[in-house]
N, C-alpha and C. Protein backbone atom coordinates (compact mmCIF):
# COMPACT_ATOMS: atom_id res chain seq x y z
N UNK A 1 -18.52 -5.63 7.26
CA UNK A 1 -17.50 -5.43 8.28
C UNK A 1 -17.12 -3.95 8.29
N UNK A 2 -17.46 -3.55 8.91
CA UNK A 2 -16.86 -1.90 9.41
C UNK A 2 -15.53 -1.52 9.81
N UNK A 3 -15.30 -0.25 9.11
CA UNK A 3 -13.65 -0.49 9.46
C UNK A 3 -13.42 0.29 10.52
N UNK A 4 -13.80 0.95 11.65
CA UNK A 4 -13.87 1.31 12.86
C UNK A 4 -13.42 0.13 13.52
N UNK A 5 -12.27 0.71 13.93
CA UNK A 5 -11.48 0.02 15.43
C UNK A 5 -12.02 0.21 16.81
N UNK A 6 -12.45 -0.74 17.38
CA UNK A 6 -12.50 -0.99 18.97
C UNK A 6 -11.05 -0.90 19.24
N UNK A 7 -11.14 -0.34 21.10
CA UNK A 7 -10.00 -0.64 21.62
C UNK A 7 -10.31 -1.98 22.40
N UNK A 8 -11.24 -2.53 22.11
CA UNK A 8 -11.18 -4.48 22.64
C UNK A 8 -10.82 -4.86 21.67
N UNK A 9 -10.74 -4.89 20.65
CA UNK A 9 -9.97 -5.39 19.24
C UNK A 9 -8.41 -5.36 19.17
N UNK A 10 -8.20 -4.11 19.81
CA UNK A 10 -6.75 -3.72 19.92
C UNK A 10 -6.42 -4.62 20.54
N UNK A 11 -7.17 -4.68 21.81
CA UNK A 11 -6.32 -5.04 23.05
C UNK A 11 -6.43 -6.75 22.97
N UNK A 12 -7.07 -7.03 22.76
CA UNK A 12 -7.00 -8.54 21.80
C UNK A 12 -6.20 -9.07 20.97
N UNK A 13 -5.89 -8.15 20.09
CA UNK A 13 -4.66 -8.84 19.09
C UNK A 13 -3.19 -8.62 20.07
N UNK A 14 -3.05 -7.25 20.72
CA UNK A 14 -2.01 -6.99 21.44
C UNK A 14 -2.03 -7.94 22.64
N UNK A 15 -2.79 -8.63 23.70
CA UNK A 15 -2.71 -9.90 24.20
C UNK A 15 -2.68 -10.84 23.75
N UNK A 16 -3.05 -10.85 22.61
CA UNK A 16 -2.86 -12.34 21.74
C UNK A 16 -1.49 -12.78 21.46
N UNK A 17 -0.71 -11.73 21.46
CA UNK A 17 0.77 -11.57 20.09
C UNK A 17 1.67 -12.93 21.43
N UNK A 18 1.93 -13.33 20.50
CA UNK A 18 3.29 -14.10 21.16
C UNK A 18 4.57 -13.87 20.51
N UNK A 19 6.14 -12.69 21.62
CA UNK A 19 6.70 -11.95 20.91
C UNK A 19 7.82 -13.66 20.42
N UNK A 20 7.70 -14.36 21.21
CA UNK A 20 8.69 -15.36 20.41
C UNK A 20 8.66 -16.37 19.62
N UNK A 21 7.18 -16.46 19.24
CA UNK A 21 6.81 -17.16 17.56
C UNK A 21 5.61 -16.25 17.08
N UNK A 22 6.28 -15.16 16.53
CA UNK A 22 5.77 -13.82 16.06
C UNK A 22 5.03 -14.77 15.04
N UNK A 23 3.55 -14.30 14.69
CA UNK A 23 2.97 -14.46 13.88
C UNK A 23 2.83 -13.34 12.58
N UNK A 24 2.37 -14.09 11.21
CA UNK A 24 2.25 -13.19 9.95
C UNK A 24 0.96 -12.24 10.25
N UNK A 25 0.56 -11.70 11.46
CA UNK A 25 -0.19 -10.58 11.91
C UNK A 25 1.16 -9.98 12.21
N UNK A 26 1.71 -10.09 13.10
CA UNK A 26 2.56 -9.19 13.79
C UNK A 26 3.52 -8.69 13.15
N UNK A 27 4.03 -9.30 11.82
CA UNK A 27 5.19 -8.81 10.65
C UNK A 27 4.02 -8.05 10.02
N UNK A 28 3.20 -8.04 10.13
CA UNK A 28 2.52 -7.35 9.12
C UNK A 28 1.99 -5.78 9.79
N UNK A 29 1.60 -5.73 10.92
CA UNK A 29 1.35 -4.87 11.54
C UNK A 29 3.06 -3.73 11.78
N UNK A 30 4.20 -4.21 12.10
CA UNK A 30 4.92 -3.85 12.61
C UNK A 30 5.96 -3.74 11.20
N UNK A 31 5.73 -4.08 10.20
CA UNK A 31 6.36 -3.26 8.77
C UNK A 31 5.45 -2.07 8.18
N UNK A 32 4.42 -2.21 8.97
CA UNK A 32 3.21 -1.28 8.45
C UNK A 32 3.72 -0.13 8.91
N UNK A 33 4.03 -0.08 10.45
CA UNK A 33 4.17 1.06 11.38
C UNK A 33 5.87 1.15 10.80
N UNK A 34 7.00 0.03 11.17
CA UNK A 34 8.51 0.61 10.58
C UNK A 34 8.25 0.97 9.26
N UNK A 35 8.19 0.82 8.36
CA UNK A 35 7.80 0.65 7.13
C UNK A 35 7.54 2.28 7.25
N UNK A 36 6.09 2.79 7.64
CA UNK A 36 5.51 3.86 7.11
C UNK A 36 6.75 5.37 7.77
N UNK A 37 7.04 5.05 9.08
CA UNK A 37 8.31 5.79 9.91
C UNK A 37 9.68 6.01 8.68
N UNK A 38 9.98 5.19 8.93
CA UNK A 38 11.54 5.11 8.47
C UNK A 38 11.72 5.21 6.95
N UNK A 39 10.86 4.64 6.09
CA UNK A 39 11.02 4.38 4.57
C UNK A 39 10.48 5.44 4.01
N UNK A 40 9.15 5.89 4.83
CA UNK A 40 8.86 7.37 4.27
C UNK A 40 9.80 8.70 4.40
N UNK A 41 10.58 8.67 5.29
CA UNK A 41 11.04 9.80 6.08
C UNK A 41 12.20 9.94 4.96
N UNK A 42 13.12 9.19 4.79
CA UNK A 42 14.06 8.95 3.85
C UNK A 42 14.00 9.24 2.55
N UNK A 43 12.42 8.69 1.78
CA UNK A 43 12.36 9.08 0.40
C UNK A 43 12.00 10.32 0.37
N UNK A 44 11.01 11.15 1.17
CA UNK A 44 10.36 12.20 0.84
C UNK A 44 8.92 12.03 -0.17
N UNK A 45 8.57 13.03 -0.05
CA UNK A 45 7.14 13.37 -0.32
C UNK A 45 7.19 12.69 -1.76
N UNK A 46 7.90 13.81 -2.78
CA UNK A 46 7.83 12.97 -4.39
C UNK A 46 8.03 12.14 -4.56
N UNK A 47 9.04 11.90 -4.02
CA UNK A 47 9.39 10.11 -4.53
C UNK A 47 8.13 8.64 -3.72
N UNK A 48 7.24 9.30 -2.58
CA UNK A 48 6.39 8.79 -2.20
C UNK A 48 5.36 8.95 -3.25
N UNK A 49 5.36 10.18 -3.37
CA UNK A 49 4.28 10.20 -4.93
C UNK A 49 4.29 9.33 -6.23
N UNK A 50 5.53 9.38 -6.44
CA UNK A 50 6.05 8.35 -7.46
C UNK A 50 5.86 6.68 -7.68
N UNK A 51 5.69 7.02 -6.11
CA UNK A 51 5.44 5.52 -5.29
C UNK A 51 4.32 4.97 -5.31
N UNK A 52 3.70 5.78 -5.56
CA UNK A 52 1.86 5.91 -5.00
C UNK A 52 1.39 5.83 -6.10
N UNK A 53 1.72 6.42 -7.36
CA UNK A 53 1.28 6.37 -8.93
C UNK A 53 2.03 5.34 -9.05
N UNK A 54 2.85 4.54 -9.19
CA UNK A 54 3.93 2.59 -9.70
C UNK A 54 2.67 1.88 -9.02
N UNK A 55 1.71 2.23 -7.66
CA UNK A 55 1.18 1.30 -7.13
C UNK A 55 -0.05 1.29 -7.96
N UNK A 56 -0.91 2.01 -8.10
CA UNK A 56 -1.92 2.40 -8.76
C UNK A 56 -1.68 1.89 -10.60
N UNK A 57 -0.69 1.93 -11.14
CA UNK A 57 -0.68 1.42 -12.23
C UNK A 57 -0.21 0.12 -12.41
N UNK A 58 0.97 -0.67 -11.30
CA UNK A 58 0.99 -1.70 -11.18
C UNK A 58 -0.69 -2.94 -11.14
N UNK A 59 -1.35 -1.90 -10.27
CA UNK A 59 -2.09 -2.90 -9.68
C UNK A 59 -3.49 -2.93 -10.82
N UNK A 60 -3.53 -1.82 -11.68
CA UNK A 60 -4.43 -1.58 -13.14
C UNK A 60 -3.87 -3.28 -14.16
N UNK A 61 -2.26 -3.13 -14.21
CA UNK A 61 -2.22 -3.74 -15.07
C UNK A 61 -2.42 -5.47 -14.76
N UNK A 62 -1.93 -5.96 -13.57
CA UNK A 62 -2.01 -6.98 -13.19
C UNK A 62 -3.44 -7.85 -13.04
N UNK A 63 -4.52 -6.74 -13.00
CA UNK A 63 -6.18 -6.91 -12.49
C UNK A 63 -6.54 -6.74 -14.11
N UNK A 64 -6.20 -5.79 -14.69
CA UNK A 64 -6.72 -6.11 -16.11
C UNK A 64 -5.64 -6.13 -17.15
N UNK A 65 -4.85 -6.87 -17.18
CA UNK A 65 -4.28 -6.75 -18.69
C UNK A 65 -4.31 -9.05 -19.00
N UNK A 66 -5.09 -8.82 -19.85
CA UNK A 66 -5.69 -9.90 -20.08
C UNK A 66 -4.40 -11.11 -20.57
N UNK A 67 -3.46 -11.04 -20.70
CA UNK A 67 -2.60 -12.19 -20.47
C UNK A 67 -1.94 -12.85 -19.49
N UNK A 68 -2.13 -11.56 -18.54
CA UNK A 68 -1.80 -12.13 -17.11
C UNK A 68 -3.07 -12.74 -16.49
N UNK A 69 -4.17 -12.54 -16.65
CA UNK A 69 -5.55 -13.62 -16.52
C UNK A 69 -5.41 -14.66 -17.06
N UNK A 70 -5.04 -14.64 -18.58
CA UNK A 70 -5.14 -15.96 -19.30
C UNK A 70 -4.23 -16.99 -18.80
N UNK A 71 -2.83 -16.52 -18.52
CA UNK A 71 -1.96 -17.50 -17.89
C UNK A 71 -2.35 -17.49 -16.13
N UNK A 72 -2.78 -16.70 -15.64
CA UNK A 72 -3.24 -17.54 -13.84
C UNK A 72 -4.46 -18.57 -14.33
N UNK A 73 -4.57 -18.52 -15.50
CA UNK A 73 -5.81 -19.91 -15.36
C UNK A 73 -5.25 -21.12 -15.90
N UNK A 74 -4.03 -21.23 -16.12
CA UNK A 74 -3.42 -22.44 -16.68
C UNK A 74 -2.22 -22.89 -15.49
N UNK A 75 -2.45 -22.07 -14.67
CA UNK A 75 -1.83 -22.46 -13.54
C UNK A 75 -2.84 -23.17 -12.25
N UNK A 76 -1.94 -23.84 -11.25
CA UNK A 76 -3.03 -23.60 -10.38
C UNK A 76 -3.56 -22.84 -8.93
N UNK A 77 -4.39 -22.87 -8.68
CA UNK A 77 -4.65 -21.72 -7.07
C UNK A 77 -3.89 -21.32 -7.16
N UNK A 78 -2.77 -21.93 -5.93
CA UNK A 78 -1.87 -21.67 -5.05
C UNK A 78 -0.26 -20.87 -5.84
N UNK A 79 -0.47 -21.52 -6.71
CA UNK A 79 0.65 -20.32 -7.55
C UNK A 79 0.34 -18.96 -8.12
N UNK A 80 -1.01 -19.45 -8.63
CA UNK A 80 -1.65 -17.68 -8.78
C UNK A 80 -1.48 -16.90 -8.21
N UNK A 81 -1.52 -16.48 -7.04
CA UNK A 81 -1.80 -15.71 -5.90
C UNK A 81 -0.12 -15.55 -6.01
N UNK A 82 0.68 -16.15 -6.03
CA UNK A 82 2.46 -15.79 -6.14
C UNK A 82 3.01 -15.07 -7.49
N UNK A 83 1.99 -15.78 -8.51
CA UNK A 83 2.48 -14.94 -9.58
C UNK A 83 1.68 -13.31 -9.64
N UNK A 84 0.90 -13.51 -9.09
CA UNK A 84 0.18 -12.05 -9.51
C UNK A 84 0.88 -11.12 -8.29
N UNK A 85 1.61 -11.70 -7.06
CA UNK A 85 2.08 -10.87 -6.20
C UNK A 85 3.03 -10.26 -7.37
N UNK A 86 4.05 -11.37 -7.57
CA UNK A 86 5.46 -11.42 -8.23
C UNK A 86 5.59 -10.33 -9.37
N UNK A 87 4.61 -10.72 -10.49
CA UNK A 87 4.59 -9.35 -11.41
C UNK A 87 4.01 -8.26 -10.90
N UNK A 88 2.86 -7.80 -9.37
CA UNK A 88 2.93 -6.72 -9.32
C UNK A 88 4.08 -6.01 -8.80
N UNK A 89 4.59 -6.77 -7.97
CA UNK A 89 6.34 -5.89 -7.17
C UNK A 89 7.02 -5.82 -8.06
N UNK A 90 7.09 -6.57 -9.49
CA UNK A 90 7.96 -6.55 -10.52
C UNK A 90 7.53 -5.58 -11.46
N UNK A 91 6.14 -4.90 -11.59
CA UNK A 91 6.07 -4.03 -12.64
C UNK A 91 6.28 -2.72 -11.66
N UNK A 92 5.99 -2.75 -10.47
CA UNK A 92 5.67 -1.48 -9.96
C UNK A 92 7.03 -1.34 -9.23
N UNK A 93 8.07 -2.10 -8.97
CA UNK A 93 9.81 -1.20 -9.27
C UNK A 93 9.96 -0.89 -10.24
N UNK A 94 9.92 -1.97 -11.56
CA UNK A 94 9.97 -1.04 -12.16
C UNK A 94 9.91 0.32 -12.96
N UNK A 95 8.72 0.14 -12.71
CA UNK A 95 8.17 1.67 -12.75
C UNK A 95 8.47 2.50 -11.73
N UNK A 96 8.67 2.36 -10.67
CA UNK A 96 9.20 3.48 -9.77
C UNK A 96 10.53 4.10 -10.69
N UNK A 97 11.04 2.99 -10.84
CA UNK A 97 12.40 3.63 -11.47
C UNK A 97 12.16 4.22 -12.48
N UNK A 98 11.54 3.79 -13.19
CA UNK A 98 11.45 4.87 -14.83
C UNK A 98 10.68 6.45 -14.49
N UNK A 99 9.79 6.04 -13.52
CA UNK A 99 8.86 6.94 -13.29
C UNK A 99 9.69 8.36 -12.43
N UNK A 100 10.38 7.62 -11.81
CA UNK A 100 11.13 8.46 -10.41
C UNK A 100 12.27 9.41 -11.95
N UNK A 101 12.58 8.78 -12.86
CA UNK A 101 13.49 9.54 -14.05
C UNK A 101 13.21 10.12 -14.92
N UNK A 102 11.55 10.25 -14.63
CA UNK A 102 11.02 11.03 -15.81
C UNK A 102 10.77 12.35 -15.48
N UNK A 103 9.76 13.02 -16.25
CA UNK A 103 9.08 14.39 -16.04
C UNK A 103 8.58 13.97 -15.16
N UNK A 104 7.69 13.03 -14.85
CA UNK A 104 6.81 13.27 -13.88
C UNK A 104 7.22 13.46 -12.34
N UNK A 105 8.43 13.06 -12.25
CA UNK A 105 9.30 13.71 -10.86
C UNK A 105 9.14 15.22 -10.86
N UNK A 106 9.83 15.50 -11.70
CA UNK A 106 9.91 16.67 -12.39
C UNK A 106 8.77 17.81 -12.03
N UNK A 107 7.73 17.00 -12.47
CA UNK A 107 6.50 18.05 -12.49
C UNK A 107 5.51 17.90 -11.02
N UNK A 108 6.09 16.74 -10.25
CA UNK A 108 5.62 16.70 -8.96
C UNK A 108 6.20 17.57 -7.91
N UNK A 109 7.20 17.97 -7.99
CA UNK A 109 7.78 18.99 -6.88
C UNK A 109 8.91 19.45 -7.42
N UNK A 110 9.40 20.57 -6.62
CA UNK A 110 10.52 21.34 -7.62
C UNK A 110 11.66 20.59 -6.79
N UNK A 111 12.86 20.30 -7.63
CA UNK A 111 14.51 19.60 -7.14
C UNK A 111 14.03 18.28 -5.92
N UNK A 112 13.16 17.68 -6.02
CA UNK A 112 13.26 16.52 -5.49
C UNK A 112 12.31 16.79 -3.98
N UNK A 113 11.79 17.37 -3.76
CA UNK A 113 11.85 18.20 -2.47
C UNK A 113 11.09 17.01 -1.51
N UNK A 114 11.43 17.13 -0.60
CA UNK A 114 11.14 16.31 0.35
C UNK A 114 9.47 16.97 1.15
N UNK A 115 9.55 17.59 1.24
CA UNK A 115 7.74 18.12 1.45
C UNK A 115 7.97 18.27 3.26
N UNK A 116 6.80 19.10 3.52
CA UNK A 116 6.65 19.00 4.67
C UNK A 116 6.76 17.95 5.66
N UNK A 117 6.75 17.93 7.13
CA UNK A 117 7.12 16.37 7.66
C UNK A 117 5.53 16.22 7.89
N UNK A 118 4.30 16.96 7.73
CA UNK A 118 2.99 16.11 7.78
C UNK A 118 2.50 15.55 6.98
N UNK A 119 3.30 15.96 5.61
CA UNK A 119 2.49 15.37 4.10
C UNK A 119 3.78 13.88 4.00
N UNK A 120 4.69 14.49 4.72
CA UNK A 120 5.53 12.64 4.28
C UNK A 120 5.19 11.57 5.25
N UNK A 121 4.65 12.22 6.24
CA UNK A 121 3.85 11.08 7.20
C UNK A 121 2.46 10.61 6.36
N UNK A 122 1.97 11.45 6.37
CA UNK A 122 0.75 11.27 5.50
C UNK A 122 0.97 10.18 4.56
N UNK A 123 1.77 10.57 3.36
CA UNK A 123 1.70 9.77 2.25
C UNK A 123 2.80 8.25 2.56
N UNK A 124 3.50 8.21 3.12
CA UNK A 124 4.16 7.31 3.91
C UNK A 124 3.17 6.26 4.42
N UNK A 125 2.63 6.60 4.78
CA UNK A 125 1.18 5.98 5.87
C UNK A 125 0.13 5.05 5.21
N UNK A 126 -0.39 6.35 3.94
CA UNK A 126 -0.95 5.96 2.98
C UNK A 126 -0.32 4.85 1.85
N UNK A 127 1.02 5.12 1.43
CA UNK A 127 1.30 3.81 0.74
C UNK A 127 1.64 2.94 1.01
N UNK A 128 1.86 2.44 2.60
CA UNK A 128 2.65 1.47 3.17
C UNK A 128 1.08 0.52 3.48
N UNK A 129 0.03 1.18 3.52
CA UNK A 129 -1.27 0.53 4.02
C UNK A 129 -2.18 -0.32 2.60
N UNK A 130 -1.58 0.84 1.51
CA UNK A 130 -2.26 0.60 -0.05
C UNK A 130 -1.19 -0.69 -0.17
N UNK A 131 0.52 -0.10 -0.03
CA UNK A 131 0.76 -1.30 -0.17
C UNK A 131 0.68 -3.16 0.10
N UNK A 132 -0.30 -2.93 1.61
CA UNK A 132 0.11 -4.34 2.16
C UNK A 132 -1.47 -4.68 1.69
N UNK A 133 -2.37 -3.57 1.63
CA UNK A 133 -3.90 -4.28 1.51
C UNK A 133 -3.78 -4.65 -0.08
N UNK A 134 -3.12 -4.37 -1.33
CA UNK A 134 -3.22 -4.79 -2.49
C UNK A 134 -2.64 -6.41 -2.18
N UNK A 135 -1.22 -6.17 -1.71
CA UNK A 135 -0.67 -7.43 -1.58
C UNK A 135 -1.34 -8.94 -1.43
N UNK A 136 -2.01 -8.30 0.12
CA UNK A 136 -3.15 -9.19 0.55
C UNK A 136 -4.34 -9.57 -0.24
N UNK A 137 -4.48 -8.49 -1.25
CA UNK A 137 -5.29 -8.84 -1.58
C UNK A 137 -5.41 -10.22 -3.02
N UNK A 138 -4.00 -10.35 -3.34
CA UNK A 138 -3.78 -11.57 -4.62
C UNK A 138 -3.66 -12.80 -3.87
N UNK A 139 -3.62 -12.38 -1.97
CA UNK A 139 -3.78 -13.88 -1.38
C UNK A 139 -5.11 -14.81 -1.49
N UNK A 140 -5.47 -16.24 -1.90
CA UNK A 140 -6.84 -16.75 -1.77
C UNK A 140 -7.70 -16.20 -0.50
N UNK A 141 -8.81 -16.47 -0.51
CA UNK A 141 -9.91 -15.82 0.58
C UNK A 141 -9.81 -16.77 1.85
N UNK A 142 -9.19 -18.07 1.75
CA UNK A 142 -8.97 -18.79 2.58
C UNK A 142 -7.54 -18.52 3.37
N UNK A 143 -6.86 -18.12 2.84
CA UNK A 143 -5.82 -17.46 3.37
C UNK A 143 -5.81 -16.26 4.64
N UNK A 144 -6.78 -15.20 4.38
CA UNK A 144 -6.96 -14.07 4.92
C UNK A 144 -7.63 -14.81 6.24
N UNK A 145 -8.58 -15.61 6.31
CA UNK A 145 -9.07 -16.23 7.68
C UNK A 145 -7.81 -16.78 8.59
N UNK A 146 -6.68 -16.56 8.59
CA UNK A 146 -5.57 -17.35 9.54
C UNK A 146 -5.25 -15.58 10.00
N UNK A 147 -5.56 -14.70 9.46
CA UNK A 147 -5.27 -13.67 9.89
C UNK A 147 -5.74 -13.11 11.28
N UNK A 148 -5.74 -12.24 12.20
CA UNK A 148 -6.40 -11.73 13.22
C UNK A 148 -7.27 -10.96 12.48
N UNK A 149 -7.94 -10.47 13.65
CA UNK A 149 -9.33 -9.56 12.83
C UNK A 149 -9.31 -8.42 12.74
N UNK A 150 -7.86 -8.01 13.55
CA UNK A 150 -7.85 -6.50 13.47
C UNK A 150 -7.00 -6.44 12.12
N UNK A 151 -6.31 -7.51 11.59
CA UNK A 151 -5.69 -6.82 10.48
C UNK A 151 -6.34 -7.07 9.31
N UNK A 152 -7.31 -8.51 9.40
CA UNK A 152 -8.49 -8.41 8.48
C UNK A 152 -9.29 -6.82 8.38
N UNK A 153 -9.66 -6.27 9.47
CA UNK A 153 -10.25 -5.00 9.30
C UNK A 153 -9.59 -3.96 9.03
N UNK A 154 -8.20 -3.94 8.87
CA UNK A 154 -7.47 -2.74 8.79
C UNK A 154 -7.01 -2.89 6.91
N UNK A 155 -6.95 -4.33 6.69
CA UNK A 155 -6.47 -4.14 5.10
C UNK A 155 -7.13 -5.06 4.42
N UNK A 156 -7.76 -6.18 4.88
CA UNK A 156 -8.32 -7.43 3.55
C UNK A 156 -9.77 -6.89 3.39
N UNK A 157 -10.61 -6.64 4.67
CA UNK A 157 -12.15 -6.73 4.20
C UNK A 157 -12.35 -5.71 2.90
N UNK A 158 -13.52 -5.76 2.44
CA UNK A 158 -13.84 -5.00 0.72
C UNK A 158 -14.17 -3.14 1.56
N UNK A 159 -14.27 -3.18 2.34
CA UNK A 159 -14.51 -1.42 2.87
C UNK A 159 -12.95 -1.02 3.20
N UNK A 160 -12.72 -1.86 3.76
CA UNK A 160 -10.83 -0.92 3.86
C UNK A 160 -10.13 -1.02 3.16
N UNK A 161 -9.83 -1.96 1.72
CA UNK A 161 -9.46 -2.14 0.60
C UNK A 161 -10.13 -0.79 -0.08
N UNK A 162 -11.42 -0.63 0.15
CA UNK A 162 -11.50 0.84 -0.80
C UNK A 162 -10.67 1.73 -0.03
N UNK A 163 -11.05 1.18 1.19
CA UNK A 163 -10.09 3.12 1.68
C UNK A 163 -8.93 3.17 1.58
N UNK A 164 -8.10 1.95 1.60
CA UNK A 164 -6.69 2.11 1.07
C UNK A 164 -6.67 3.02 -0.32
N UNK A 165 -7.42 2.18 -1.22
CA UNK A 165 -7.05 3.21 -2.45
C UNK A 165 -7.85 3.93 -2.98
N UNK A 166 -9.00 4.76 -1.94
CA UNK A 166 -9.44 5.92 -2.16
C UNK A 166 -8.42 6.68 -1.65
N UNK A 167 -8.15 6.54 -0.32
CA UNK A 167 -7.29 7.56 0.21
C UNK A 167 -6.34 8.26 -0.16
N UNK A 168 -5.35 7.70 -0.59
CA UNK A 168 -4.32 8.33 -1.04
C UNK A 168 -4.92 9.21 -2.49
N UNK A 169 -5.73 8.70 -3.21
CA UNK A 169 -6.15 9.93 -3.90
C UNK A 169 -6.62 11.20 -3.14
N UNK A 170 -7.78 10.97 -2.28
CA UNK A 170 -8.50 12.21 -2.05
C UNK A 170 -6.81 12.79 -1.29
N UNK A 171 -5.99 12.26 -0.81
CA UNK A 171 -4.50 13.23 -0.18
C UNK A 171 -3.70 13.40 -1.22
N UNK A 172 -3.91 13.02 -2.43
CA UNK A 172 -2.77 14.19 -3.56
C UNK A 172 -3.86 15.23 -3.72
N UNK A 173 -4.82 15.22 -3.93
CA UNK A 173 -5.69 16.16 -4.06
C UNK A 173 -5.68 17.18 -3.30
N UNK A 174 -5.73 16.83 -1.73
CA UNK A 174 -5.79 17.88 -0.90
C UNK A 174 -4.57 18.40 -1.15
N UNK A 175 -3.36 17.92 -1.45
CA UNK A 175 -1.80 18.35 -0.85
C UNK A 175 -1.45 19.18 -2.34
N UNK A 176 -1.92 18.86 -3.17
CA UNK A 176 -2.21 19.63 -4.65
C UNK A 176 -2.53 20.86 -4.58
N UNK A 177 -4.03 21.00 -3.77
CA UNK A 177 -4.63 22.04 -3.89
C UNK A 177 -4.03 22.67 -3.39
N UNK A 178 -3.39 22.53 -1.43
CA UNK A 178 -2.87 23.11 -0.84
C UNK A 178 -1.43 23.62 -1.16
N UNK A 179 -0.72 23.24 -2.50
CA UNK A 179 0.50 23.24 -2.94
C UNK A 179 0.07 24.88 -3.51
N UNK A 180 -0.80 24.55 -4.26
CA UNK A 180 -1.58 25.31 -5.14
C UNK A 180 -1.30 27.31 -4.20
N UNK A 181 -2.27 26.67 -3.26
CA UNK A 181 -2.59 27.78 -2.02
C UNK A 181 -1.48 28.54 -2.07
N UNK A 182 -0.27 27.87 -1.30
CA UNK A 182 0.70 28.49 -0.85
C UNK A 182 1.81 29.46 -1.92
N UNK A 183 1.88 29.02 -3.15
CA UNK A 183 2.43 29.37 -4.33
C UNK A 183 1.70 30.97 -4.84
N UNK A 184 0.05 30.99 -3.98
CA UNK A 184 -0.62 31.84 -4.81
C UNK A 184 -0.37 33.18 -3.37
């Protein structure tokens, strides 16, 4: 499945939508877009960073730390997929919080700084997309088929799941280097 959007794809899910029994496409699409606007704009760049490293280590520990495997197998299906949501939103606040109080705030930008308004769109964008394609992704595989196909292609299939969380790496990188630039 290719993650290139048609605009017949678009225009398909957007004729499809019915605005008065909104479907779990349309909350999902439309916290993606409020979500990435409003929640980014507010925290700023570091604390998006902060955000972006809780997601990345949340989602390490939940996929491999072997007691949370051992107990989703003494459960069954359908709770799995709730508990592995549950402890990742639960390890990765908390870690925002510890994380957002440590050095590593600290050493991500000087006094909190809110960053340019293209790098908080940017990273805004980027974790609101990492965030919903991980999510989706502790749902069963039977689950994701009730979905439309544009949001199957935008966050569940295995090619846009990488680009969710390639991306936001190769953009601390660039915004690093370019931090780098401007300082020199």
């Amino acid at each position: 499945m290719a993650l290139a959007l048609d605009t017949q794809q678009v225009g398909t899910f957007l004729s499809s939508m019915n605005w008065l029994t909104p479907s779990w496409d349309l909350f999902i699409i439309l916290f993606f877009v409020v979500a990435s606007l409003m929640y980014g704009m507010s925290l700023g760049r570091d604390r998006l960073l902060v955000i972006l490293i809780s997601i990345y280590v949340s989602l390490a520990v939940v996929k491999y730390v072997p007691f949370i495997t051992d107990f989703n197998a003494t459960i069954n299906l359908n709770d799995a997929f709730a508990l592995k949501i549950s402890v990742f939103l639960g390890i990765f606040i908390v870690l925002f919080f510890l994380l957002s109080q440590s050095a590593l705030m600290r050493t991500l930008g000087v006094n909190n700084e809110h960053g340019p308004m293209w790098q908080v769109l940017l990273f805004s964008i980027l974790h609101v997309g990492l965030l919903i394609s991980v999510t989706l992704s502790f749902f069963p595989a039977d689950a994701a088929n009730v979905l439309s196909p544009l949001t199957r292609t935008l966050f569940v299939g295995d090619i846009s799941k990488a680009v969710w969380v390639l991306l936001p790496v190769f953009a601390m990188a660039f915004v690093g280097r370019s931090r780098i630039a401007e300082h020199h």
